[in-house]
C-alpha atoms as a PDB file:
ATOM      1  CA  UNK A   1      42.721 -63.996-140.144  1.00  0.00           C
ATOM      2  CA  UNK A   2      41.308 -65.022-143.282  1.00  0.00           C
ATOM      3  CA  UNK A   3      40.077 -68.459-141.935  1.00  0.00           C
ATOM      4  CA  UNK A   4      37.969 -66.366-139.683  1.00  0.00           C
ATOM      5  CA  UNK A   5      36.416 -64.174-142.770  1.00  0.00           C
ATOM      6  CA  UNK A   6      35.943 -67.075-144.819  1.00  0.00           C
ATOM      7  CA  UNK A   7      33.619 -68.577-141.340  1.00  0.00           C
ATOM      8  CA  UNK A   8      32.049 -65.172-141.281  1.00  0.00           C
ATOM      9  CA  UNK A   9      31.025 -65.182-144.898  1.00  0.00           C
ATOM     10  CA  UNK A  10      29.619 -69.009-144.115  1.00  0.00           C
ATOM     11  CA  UNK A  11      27.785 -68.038-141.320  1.00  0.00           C
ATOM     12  CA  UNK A  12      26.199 -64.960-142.507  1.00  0.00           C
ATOM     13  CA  UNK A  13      24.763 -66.718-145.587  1.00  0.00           C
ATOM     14  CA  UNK A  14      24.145 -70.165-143.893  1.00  0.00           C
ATOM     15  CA  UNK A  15      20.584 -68.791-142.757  1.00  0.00           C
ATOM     16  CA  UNK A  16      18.017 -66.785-144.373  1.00  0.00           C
ATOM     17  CA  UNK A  17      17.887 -64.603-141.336  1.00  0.00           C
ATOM     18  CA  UNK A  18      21.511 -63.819-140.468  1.00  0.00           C
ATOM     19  CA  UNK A  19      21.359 -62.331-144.232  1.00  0.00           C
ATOM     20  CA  UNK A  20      18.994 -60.159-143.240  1.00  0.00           C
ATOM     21  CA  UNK A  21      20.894 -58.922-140.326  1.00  0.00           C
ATOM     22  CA  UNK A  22      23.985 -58.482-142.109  1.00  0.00           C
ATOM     23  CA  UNK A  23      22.504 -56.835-144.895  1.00  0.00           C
ATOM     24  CA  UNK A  24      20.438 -54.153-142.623  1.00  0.00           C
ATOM     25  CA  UNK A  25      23.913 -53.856-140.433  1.00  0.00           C
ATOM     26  CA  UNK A  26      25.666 -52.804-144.013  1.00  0.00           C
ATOM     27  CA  UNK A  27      22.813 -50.731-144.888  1.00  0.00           C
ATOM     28  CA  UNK A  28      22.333 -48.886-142.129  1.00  0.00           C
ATOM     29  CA  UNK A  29      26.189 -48.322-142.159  1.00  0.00           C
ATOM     30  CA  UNK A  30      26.316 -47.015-145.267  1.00  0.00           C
ATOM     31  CA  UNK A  31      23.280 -44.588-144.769  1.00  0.00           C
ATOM     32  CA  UNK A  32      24.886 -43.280-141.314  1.00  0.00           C
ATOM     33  CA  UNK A  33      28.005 -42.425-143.310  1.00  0.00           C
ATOM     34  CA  UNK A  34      26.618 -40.722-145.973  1.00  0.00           C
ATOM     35  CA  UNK A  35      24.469 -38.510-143.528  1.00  0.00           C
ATOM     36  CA  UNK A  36      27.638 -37.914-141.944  1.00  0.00           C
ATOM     37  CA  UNK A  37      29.033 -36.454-144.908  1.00  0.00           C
ATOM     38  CA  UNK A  38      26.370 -34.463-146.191  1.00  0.00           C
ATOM     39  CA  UNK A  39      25.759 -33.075-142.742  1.00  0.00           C
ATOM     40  CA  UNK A  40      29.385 -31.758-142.613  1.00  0.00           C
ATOM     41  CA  UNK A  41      29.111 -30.760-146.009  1.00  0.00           C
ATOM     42  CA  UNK A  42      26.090 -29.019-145.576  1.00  0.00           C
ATOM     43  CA  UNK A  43      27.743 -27.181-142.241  1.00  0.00           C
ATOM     44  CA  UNK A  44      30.743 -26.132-144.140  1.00  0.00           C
ATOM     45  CA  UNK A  45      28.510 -24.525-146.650  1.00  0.00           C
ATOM     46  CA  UNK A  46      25.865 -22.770-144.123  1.00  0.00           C
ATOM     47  CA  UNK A  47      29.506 -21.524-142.367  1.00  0.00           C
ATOM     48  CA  UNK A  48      30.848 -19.996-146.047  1.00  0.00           C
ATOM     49  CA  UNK A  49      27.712 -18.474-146.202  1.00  0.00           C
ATOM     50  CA  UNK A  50      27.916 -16.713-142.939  1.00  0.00           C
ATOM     51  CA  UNK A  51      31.603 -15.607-143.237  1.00  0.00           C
ATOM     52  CA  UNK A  52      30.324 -14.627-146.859  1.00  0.00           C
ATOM     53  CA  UNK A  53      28.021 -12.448-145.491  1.00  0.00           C
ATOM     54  CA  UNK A  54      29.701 -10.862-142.575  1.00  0.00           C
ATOM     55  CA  UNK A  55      32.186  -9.744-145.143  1.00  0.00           C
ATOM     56  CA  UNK A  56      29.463  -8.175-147.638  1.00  0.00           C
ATOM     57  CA  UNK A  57      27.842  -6.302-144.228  1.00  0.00           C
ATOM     58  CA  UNK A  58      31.674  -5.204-143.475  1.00  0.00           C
ATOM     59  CA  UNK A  59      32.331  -4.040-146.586  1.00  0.00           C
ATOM     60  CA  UNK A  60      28.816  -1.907-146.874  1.00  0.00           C
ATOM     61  CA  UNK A  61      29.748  -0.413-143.569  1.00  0.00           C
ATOM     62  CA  UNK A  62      32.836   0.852-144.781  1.00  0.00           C
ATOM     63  CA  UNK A  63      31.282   2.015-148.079  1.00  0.00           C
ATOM     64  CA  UNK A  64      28.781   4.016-145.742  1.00  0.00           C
ATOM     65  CA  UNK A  65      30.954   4.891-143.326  1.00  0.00           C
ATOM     66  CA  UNK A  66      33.176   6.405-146.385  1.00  0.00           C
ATOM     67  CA  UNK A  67      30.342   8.115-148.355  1.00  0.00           C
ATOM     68  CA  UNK A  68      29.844  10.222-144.806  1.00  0.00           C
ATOM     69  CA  UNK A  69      33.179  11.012-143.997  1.00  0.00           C
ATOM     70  CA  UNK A  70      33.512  12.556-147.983  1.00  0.00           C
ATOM     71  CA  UNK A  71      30.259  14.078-147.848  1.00  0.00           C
ATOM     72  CA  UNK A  72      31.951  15.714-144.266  1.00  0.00           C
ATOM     73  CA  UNK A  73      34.730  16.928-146.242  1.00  0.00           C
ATOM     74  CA  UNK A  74      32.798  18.390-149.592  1.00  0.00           C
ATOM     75  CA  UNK A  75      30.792  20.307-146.810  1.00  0.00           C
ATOM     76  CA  UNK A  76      33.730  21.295-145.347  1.00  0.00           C
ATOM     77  CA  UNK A  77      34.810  23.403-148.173  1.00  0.00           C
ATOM     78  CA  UNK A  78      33.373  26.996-147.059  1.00  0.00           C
ATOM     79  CA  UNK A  79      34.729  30.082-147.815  1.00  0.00           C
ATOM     80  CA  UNK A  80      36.395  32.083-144.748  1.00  0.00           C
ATOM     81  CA  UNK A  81      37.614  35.515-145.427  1.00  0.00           C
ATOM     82  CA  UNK A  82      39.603  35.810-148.205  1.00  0.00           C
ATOM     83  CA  UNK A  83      40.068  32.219-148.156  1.00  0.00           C
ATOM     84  CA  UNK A  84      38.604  29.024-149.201  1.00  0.00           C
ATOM     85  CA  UNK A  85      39.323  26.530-146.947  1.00  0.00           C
ATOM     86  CA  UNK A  86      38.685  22.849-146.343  1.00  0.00           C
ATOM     87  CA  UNK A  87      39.044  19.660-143.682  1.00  0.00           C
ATOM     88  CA  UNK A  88      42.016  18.147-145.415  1.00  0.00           C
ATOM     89  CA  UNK A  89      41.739  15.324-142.547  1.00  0.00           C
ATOM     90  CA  UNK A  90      38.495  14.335-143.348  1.00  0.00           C
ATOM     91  CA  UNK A  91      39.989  13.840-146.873  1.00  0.00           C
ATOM     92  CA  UNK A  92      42.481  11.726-145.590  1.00  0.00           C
ATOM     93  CA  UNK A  93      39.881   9.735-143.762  1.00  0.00           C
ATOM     94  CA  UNK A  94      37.847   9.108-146.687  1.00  0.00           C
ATOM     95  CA  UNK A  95      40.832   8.070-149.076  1.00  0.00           C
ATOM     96  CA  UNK A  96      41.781   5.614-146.151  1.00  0.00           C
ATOM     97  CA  UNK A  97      37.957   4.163-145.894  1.00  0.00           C
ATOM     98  CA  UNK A  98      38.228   3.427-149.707  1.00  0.00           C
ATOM     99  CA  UNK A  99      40.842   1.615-149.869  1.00  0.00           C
ATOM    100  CA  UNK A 100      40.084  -0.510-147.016  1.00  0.00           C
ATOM    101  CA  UNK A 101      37.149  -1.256-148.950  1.00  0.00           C
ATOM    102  CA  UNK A 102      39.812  -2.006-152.021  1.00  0.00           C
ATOM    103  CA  UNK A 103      41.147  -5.213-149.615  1.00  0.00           C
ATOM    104  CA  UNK A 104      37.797  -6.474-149.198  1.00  0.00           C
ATOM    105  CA  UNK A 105      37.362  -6.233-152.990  1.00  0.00           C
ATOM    106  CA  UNK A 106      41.162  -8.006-153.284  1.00  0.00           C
ATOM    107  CA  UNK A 107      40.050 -10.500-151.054  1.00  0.00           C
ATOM    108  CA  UNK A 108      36.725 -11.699-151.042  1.00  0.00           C
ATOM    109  CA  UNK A 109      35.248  -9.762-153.779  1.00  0.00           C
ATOM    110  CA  UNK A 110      36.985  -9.858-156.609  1.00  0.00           C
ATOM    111  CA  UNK A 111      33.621  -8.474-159.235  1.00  0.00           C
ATOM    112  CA  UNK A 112      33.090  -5.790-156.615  1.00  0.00           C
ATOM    113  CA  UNK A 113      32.336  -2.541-158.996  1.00  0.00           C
ATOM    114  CA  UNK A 114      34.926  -0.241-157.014  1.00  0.00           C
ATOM    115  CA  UNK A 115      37.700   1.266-158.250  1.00  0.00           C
ATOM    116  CA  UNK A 116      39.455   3.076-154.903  1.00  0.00           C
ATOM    117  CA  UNK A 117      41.708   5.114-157.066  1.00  0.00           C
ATOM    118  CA  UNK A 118      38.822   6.762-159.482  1.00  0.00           C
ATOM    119  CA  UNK A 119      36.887   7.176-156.116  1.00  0.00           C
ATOM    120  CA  UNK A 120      39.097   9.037-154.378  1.00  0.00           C
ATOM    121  CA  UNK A 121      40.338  11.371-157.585  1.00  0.00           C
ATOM    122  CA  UNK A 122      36.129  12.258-158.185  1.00  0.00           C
ATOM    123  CA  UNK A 123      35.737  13.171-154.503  1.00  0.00           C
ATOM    124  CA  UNK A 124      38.707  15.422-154.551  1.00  0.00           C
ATOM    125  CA  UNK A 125      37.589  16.986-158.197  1.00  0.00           C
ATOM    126  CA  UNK A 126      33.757  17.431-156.680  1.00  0.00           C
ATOM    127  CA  UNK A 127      35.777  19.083-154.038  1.00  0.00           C
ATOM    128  CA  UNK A 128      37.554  21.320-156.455  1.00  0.00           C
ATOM    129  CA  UNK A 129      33.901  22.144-158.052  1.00  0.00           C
ATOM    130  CA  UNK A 130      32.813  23.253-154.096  1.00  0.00           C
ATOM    131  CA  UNK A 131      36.263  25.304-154.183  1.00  0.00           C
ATOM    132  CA  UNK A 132      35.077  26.877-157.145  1.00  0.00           C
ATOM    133  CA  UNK A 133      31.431  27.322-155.940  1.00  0.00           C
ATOM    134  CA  UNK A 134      32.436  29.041-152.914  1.00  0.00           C
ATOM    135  CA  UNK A 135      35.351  30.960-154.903  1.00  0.00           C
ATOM    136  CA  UNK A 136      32.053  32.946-156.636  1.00  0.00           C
ATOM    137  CA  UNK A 137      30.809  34.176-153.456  1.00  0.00           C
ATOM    138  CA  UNK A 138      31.711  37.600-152.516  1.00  0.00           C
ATOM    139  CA  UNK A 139      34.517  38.802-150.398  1.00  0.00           C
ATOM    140  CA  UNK A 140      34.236  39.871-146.709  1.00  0.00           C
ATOM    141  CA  UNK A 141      31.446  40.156-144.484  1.00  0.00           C
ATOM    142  CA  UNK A 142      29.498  42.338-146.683  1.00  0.00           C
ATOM    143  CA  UNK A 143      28.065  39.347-148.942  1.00  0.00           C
ATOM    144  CA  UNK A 144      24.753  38.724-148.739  1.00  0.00           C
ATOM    145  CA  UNK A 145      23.340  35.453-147.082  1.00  0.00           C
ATOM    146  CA  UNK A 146      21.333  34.061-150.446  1.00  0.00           C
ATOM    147  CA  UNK A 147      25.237  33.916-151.589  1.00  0.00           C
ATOM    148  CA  UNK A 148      26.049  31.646-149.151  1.00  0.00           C
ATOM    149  CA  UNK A 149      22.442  30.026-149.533  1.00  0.00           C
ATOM    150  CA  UNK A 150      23.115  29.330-153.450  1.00  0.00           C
ATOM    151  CA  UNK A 151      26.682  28.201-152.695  1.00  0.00           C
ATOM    152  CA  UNK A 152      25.191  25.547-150.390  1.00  0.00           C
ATOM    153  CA  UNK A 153      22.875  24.636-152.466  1.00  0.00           C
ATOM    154  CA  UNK A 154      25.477  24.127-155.707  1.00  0.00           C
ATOM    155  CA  UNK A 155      27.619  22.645-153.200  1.00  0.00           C
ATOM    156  CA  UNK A 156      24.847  20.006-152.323  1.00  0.00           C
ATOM    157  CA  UNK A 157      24.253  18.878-156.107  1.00  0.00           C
ATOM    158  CA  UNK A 158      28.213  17.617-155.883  1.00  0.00           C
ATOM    159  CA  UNK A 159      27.675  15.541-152.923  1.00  0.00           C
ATOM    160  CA  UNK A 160      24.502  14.303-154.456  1.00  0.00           C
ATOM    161  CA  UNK A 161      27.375  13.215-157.369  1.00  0.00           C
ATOM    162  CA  UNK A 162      29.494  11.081-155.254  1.00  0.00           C
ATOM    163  CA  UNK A 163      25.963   9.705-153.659  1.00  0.00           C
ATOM    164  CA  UNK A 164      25.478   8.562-157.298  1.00  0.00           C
ATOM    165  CA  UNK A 165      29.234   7.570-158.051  1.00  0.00           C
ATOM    166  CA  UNK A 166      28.732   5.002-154.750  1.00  0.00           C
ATOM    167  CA  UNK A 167      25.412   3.421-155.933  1.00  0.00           C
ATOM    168  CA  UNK A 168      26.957   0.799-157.891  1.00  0.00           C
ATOM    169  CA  UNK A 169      28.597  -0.392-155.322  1.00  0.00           C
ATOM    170  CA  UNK A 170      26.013   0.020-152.602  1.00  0.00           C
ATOM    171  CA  UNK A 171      23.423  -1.864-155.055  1.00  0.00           C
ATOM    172  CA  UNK A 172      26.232  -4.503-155.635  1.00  0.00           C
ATOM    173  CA  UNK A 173      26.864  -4.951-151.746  1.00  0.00           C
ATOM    174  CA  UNK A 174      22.972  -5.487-151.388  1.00  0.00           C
ATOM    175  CA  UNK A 175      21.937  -7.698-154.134  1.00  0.00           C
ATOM    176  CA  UNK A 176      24.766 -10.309-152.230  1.00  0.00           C
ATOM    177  CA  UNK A 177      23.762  -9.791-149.181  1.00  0.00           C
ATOM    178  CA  UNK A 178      20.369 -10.917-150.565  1.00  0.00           C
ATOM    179  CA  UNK A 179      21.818 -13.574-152.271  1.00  0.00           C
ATOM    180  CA  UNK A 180      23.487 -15.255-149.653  1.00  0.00           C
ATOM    181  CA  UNK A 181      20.903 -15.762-147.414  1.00  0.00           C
END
């Protein structure tokens, strides 16, 4: 085996142009294999990237798909009768959305600006401000409509909070999107 290296070795430097050839052979060699890699290395990236940004598109779905289903439940909150009442499942719904959103944030997004818990407690205290909006107008079926037309409108400034409680997050969600393209 190494008689026939040592013969190689002769032969490849006994000419001037079977030097050549073996250097361009080694050349070329190494160049193909270091396109290889940086090919592959360039693939795995562009696929991190995608997966990167499927997540972030995931995640903003949920966080929109949460901000409606709360915004559902504060204008749930009417009064009926003598009675305030509300869509407790749509509160349920929402508190699930958020913390689905909390495993994205475990998982993939670790600086994500959400906090699921503070979320859900300022969606159920902007509900308890539309409890006590709606508590104000009158009794029975004598009240007057602009009661009901004030109480909607009050009612509407508190989902316009939680619109501004989610705009960290929404902002955050877009500024990676943007970034990972």
């Amino acid at each position: 085996m190494i008689e026939r290296l040592v013969c190689l070795v002769e032969y490849v430097f006994s000419t001037p142009g079977s030097t050549a050839i073996f250097f361009s052979v080694t050349i070329s060699s190494l160049l193909s294999v270091i396109i290889f890699i940086a090919t592959g290395w360039r693939d795995k990236n562009k696929a991190k990237k995608e997966l990167r940004l499927k997540k972030i598109e995931e995640l903003f779905s949920k966080v929109h798909e949460y901000s409606r289903t709360a915004k559902k439940y504060l204008w749930s909150i009417k009064r009926l009768d003598q009675d305030v009442v509300r869509d407790r499942k749509l509160a349920e719904d929402a508190r699930e959305l958020i913390y689905e959103c909390e495993i994205y944030k475990n998982l993939y997004f670790p600086d994500l600006p959400l906090n699921p818990t503070h979320q859900y407690a300022e969606m159920e205290r902007l509900g308890g401000e539309c409890d006590k909006i709606w508590l104000r107008v009158p009794k029975g079926l004598d009240a007057e409509v602009q009661h009901h037309l004030d109480a909607c409108k009050l009612a509407g400034k508190e989902v316009q909070k939680l619109d501004n409680l989610l705009k960290p997050i929404t902002e955050w969600c877009l500024n990676e999107a943007n970034a990972s393209r």
